[in-house]
Protein backbone atom coordinates (compact mmCIF):
# COMPACT_ATOMS: atom_id res chain seq x y z
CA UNK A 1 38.90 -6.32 -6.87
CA UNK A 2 36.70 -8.84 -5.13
CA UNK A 3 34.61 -5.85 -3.65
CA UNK A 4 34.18 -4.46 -6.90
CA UNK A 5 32.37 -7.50 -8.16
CA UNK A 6 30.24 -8.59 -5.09
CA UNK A 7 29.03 -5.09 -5.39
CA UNK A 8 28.48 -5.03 -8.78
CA UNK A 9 26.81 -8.48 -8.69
CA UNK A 10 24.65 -7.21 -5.66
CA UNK A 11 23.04 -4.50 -7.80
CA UNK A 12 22.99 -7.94 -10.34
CA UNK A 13 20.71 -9.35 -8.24
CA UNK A 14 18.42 -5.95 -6.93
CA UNK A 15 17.48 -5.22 -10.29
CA UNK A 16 15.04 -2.47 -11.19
CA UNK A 17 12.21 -2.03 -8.54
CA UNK A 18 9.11 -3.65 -9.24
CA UNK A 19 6.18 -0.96 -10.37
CA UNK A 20 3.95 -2.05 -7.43
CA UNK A 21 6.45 -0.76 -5.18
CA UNK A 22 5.09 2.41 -4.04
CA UNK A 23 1.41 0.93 -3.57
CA UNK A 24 3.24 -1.75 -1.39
CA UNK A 25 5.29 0.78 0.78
CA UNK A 26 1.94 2.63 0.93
CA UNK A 27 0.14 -0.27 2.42
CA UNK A 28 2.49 -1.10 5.14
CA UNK A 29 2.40 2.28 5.96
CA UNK A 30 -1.36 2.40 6.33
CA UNK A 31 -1.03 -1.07 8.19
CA UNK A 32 1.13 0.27 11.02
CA UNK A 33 -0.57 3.40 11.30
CA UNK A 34 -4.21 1.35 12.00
CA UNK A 35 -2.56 -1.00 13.85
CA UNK A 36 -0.63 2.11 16.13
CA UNK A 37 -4.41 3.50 16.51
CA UNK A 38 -6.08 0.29 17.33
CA UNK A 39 -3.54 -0.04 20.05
CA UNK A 40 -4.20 3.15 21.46
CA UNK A 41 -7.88 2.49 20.54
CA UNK A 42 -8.28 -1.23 22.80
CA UNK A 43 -5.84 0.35 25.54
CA UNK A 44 -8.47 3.55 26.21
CA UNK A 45 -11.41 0.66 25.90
CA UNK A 46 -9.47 -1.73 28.41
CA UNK A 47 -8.38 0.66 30.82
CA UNK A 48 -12.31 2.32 30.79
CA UNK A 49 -14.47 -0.55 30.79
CA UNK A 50 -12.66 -3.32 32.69
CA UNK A 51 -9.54 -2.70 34.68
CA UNK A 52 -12.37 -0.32 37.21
């Protein structure tokens, strides 16, 4: 019975999602993906220009 009503007061607390949700998730997204291709972007620069 306890389970029952932490779960139930668990979806209490998570509510409905908040509408700028999917621009949000979208942004991170984008965020990690630039930040994956900078990476990749500074390593080729790095390894080209001053590690010779």
């Amino acid at each position: 019975m306890a389970t029952e009503d932490e779960a139930r007061s668990a979806e209490e607390l998570l509510g409905e999602a908040e509408p700028w949700e999917p621009w949000e998730t979208q942004l991170v997204t984008w965020s990690i993906g630039i930040a994956i291709v900078g990476i990749i972007v500074l390593g080729w620069l790095i390894n080209t220009f001053i590690l010779p």
